[in-house]
PDB file of N, CA and C in Angstrom:
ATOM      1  N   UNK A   1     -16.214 -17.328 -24.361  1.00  0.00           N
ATOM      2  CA  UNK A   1     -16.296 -16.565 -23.132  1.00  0.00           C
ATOM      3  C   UNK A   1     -17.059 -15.269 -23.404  1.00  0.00           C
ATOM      4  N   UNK A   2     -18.217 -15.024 -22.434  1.00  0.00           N
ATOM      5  CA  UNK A   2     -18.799 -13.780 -22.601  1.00  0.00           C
ATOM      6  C   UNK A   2     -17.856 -12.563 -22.442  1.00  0.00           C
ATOM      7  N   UNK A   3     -18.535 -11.254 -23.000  1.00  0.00           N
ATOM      8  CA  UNK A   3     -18.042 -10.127 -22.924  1.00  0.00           C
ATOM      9  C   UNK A   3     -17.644  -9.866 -21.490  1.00  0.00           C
ATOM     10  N   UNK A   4     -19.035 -10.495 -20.268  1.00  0.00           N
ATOM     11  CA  UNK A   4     -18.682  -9.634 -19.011  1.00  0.00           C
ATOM     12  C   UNK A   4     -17.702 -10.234 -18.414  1.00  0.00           C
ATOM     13  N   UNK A   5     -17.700 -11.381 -18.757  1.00  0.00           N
ATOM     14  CA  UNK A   5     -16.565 -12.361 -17.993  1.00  0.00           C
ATOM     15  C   UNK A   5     -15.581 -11.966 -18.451  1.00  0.00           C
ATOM     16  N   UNK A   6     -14.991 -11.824 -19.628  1.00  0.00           N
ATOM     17  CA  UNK A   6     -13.479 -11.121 -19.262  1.00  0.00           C
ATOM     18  C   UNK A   6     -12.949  -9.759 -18.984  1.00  0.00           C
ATOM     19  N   UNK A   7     -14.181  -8.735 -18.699  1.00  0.00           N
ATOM     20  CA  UNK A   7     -14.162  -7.274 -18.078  1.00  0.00           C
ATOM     21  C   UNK A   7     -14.080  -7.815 -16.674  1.00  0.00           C
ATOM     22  N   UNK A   8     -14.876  -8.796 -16.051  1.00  0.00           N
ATOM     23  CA  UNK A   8     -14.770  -9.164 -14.843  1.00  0.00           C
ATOM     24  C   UNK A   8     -13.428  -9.764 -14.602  1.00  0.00           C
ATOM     25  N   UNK A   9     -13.019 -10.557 -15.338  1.00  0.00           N
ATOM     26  CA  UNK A   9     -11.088 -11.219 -15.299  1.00  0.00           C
ATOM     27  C   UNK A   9     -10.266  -9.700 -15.403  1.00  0.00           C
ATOM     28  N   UNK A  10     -10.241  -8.841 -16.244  1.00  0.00           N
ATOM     29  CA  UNK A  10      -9.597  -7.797 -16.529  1.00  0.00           C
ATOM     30  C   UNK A  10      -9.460  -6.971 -15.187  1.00  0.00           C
ATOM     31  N   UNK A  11     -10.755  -6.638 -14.976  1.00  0.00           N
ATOM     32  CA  UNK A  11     -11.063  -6.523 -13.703  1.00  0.00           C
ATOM     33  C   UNK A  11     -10.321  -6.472 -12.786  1.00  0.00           C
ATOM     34  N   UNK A  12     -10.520  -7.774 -12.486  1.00  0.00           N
ATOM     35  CA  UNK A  12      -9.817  -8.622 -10.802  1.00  0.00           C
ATOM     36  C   UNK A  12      -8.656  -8.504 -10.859  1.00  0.00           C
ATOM     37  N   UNK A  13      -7.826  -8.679 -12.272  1.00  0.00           N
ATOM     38  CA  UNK A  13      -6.441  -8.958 -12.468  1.00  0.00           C
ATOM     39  C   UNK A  13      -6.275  -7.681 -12.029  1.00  0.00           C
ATOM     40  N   UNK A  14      -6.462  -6.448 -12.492  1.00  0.00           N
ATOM     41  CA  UNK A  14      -6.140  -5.169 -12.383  1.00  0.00           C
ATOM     42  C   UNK A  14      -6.057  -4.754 -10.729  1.00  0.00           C
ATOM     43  N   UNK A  15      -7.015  -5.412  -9.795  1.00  0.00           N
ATOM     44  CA  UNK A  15      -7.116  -5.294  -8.746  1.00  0.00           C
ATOM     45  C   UNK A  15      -6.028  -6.172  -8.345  1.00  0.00           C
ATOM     46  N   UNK A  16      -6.085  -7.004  -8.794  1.00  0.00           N
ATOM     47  CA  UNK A  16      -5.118  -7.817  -7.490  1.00  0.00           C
ATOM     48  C   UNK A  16      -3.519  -7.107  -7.757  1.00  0.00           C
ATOM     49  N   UNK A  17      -3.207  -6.596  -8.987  1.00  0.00           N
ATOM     50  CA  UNK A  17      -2.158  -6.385  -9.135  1.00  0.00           C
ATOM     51  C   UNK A  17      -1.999  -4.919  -8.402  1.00  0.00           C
ATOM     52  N   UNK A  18      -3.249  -4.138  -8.415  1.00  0.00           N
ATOM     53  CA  UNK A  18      -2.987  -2.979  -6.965  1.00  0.00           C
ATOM     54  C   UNK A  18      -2.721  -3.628  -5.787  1.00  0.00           C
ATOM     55  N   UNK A  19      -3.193  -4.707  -5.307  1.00  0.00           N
ATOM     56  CA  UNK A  19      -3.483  -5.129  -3.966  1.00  0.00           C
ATOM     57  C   UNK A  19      -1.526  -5.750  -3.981  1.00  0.00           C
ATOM     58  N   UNK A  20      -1.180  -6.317  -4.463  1.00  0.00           N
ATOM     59  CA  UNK A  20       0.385  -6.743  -4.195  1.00  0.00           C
ATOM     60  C   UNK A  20       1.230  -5.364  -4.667  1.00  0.00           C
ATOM     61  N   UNK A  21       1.001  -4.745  -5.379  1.00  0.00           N
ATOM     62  CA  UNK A  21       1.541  -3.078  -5.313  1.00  0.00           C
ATOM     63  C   UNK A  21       1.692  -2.765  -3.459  1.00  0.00           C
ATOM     64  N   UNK A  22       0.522  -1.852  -3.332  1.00  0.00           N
ATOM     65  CA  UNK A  22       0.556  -1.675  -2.132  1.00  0.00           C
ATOM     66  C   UNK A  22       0.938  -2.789  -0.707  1.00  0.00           C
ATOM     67  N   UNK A  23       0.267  -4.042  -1.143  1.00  0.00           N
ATOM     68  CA  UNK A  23       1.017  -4.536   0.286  1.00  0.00           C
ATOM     69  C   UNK A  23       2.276  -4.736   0.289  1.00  0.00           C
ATOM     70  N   UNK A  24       2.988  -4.698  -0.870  1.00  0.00           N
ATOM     71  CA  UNK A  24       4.283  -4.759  -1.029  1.00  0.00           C
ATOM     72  C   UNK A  24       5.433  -3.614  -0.172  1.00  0.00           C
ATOM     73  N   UNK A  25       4.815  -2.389  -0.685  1.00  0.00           N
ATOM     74  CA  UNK A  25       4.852  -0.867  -0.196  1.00  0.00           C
ATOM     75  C   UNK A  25       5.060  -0.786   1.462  1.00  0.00           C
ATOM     76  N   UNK A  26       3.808  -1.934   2.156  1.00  0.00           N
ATOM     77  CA  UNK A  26       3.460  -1.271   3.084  1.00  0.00           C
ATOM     78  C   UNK A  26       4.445  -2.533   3.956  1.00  0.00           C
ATOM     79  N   UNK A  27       4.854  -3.836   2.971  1.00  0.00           N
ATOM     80  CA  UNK A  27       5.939  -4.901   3.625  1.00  0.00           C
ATOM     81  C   UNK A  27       6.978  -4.379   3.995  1.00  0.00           C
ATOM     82  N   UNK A  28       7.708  -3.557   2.744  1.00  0.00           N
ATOM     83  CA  UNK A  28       8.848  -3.034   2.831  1.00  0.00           C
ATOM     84  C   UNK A  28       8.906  -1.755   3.928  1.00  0.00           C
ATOM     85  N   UNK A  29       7.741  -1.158   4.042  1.00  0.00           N
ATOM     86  CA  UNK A  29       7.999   0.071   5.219  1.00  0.00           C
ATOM     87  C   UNK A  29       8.033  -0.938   6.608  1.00  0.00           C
ATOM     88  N   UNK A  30       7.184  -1.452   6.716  1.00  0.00           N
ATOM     89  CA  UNK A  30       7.187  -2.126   7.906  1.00  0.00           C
ATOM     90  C   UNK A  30       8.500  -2.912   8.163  1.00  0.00           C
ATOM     91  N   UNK A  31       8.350  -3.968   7.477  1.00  0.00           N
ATOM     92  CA  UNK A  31       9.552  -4.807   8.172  1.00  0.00           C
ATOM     93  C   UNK A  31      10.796  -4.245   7.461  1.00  0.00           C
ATOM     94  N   UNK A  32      11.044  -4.021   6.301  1.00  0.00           N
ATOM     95  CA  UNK A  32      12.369  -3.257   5.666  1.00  0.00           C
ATOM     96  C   UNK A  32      12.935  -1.907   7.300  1.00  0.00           C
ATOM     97  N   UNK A  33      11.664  -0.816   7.208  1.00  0.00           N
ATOM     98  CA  UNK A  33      12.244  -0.155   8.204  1.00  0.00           C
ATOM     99  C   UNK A  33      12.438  -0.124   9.026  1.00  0.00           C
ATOM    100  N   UNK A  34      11.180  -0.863   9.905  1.00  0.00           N
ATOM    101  CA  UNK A  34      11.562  -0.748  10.972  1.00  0.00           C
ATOM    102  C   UNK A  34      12.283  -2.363  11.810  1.00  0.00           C
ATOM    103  N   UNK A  35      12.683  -2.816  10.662  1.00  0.00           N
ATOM    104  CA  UNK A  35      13.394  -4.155  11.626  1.00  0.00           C
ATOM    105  C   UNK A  35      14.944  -4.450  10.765  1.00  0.00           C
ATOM    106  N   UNK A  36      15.061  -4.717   9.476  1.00  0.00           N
ATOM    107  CA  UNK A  36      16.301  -4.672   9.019  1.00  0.00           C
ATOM    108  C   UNK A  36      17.219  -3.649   8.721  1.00  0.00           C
ATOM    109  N   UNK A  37      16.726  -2.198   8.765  1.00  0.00           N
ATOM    110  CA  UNK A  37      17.293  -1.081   8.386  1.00  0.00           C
ATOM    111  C   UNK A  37      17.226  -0.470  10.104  1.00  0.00           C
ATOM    112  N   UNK A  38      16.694  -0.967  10.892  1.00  0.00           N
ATOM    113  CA  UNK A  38      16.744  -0.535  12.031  1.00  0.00           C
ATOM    114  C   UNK A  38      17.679   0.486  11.607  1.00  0.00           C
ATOM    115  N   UNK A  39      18.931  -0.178  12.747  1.00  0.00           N
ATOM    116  CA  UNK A  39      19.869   0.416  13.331  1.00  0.00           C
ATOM    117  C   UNK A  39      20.227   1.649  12.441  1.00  0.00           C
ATOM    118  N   UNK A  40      20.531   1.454  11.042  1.00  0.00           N
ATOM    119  CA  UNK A  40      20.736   2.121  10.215  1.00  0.00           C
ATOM    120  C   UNK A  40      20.186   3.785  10.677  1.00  0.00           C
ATOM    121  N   UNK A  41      18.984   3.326  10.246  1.00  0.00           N
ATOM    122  CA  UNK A  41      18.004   4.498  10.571  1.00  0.00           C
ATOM    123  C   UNK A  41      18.013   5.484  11.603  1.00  0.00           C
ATOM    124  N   UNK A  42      18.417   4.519  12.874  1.00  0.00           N
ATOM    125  CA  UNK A  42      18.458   5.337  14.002  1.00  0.00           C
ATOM    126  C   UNK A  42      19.578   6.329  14.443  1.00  0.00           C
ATOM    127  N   UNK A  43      20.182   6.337  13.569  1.00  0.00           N
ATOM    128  CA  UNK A  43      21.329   7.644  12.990  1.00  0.00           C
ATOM    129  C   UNK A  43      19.962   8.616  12.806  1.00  0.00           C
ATOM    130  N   UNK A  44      19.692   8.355  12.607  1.00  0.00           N
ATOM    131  CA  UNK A  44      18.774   9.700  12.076  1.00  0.00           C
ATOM    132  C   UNK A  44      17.302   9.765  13.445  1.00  0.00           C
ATOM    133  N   UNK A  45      17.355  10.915  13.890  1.00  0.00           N
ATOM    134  CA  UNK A  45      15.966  11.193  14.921  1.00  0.00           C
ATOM    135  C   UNK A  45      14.992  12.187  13.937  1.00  0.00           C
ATOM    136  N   UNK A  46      13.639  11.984  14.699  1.00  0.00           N
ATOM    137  CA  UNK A  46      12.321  12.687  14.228  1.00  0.00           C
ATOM    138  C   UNK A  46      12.032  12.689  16.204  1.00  0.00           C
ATOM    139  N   UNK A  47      12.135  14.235  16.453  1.00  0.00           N
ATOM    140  CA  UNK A  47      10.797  14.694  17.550  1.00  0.00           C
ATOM    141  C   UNK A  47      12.060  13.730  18.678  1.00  0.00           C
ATOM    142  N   UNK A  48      13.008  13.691  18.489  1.00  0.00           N
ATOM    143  CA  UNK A  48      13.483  13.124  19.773  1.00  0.00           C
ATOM    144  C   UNK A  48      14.105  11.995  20.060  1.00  0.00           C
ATOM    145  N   UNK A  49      13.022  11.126  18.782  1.00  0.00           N
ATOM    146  CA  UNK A  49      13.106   9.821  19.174  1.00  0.00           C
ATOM    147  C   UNK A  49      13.907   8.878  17.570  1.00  0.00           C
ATOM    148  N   UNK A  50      14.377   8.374  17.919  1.00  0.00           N
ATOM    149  CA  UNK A  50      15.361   7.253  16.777  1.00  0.00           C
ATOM    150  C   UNK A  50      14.210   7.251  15.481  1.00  0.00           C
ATOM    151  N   UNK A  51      14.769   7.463  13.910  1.00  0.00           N
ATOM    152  CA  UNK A  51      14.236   7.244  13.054  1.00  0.00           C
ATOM    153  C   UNK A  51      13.577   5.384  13.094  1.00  0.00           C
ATOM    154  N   UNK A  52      14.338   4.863  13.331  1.00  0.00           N
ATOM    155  CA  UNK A  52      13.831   3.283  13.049  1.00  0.00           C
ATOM    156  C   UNK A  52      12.534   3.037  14.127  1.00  0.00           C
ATOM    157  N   UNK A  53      13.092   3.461  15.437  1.00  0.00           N
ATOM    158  CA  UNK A  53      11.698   3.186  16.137  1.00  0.00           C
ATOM    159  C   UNK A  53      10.604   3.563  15.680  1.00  0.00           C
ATOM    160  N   UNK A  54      10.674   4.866  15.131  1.00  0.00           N
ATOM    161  CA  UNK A  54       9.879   5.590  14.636  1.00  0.00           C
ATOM    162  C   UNK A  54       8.856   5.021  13.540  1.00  0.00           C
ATOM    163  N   UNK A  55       9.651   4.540  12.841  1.00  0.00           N
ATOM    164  CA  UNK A  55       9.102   3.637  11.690  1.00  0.00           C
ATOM    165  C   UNK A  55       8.357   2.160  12.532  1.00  0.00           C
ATOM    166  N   UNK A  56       9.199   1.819  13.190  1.00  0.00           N
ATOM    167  CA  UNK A  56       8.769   0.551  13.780  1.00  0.00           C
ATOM    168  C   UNK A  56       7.320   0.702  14.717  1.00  0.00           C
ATOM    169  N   UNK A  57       7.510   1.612  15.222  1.00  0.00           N
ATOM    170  CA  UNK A  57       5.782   1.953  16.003  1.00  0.00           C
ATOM    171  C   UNK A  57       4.646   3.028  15.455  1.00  0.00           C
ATOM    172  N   UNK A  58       5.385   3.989  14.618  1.00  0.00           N
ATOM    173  CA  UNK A  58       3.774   4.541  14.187  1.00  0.00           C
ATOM    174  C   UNK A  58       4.462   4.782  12.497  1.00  0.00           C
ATOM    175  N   UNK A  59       5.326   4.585  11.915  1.00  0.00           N
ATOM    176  CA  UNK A  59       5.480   5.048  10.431  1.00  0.00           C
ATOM    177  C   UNK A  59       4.624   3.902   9.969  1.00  0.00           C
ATOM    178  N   UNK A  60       4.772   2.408   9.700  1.00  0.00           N
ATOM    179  CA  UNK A  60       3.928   1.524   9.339  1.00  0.00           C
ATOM    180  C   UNK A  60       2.722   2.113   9.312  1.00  0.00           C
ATOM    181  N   UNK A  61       2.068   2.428  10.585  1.00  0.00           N
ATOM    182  CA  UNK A  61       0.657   2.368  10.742  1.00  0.00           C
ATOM    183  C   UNK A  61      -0.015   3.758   9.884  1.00  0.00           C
ATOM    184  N   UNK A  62       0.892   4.725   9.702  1.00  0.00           N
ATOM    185  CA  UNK A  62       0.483   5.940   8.609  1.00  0.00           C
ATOM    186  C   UNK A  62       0.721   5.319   7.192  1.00  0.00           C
ATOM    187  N   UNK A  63       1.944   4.758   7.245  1.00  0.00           N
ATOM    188  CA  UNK A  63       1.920   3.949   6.009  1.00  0.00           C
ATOM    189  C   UNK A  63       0.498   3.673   5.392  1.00  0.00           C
ATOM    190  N   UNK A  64       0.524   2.666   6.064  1.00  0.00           N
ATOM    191  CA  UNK A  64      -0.983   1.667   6.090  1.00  0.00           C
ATOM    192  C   UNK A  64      -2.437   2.540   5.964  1.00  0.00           C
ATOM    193  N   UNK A  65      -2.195   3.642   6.321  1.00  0.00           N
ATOM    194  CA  UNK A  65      -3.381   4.555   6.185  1.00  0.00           C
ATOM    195  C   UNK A  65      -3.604   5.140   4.513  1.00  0.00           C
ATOM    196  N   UNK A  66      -2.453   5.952   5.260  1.00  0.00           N
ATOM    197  CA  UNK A  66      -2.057   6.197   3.285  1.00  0.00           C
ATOM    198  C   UNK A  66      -2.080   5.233   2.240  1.00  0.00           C
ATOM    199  N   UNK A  67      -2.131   3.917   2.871  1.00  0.00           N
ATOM    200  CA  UNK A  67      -1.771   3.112   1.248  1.00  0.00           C
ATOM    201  C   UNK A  67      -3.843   2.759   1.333  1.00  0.00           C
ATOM    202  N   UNK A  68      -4.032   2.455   2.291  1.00  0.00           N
ATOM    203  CA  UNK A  68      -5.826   2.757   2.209  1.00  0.00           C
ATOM    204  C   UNK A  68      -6.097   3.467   1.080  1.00  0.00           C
ATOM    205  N   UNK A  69      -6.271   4.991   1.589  1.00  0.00           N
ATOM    206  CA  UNK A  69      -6.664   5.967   0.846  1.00  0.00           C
ATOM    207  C   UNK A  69      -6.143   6.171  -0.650  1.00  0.00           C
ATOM    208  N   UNK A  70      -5.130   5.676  -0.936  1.00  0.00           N
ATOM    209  CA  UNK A  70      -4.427   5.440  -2.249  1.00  0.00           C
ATOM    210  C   UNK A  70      -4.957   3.922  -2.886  1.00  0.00           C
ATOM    211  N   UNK A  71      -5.653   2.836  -2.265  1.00  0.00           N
ATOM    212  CA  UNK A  71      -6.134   1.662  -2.485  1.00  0.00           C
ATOM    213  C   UNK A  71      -7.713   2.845  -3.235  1.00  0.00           C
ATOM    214  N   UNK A  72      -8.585   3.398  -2.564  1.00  0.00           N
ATOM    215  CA  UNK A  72      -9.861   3.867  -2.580  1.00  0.00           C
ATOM    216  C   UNK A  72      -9.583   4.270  -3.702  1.00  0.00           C
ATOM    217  N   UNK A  73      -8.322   5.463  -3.792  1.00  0.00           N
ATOM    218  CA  UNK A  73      -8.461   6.030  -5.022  1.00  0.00           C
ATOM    219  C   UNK A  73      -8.288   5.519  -6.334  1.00  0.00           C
ATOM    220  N   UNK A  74      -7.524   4.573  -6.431  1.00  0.00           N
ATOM    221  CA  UNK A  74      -7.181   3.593  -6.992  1.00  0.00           C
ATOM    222  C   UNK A  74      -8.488   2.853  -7.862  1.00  0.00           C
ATOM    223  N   UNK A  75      -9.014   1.865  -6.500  1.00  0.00           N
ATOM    224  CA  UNK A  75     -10.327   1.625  -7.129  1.00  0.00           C
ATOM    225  C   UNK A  75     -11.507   2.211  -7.742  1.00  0.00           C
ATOM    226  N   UNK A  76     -11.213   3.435  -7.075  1.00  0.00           N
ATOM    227  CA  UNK A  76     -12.357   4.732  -7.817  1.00  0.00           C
ATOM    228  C   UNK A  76     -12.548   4.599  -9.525  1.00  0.00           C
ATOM    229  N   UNK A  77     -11.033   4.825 -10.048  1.00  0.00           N
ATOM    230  CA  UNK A  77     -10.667   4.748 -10.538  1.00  0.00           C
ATOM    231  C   UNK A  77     -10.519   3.701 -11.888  1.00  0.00           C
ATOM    232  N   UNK A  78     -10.499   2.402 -11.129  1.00  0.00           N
ATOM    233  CA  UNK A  78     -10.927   1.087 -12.033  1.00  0.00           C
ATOM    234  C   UNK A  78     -12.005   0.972 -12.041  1.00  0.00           C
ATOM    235  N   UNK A  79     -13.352   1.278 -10.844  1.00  0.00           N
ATOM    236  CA  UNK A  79     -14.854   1.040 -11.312  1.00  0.00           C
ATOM    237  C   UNK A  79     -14.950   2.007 -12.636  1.00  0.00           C
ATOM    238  N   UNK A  80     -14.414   3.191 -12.702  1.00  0.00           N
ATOM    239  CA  UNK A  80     -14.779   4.104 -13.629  1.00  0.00           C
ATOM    240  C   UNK A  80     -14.645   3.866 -15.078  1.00  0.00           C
ATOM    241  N   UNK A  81     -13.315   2.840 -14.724  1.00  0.00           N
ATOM    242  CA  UNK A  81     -12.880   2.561 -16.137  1.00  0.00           C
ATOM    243  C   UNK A  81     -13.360   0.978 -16.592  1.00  0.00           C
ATOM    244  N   UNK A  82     -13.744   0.391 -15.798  1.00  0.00           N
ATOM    245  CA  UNK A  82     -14.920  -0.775 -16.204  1.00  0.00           C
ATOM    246  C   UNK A  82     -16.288  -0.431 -16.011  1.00  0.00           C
ATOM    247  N   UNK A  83     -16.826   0.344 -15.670  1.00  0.00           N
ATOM    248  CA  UNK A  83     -18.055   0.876 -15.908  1.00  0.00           C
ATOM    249  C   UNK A  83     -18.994   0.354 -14.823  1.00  0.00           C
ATOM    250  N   UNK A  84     -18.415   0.399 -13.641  1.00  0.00           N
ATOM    251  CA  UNK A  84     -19.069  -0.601 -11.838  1.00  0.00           C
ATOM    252  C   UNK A  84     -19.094   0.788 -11.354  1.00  0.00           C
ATOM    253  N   UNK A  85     -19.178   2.147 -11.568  1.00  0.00           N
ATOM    254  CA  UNK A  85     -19.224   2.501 -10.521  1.00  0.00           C
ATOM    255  C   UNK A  85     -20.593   3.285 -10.715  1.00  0.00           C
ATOM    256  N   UNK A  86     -20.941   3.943  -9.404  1.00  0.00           N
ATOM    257  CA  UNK A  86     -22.663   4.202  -9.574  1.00  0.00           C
ATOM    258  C   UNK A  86     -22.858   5.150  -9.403  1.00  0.00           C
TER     259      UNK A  86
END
């Protein structure tokens, strides 16, 4: 096996194992909060409105932003250290 081919396996592996990191992150905010921990949650308010809803209609979707921008940095990060980035 060539050199690039297993920087390229090293690679991918490294990526995919960010990519189930974060969607994992962003499983558990979503459906963990805002659907099985519901009720739980909604003991607790933000701005008025029930913690769980809260989670259930816009915490996910910041979630999901944030885990973006933490994906970018992330990859920044692995091009740098396999030598892809430009």
């Amino acid at each position: 096996m060539k050199k690039t081919d297993k920087k390229a396996k090293a690679y991918w592996r490294e990526n995919v194992k960010y990519l189930v990191i974060l969607l994992s992150i962003w499983f558990a905010v979503s459906y963990g909060a805002g659907i099985i921990f519901k009720d739980a949650l909604d003991e607790i308010r933000i701005g008025g409105f029930k913690l769980g809803f809260w989670f259930a209609q816009q915490g996910a979707i910041y979630t999901f932003v944030i885990l973006i921008f933490v994906y970018v940095r992330l990859m920044n990060k692995l091009d740098k250290k396999y030598g892809y980035d430009e």
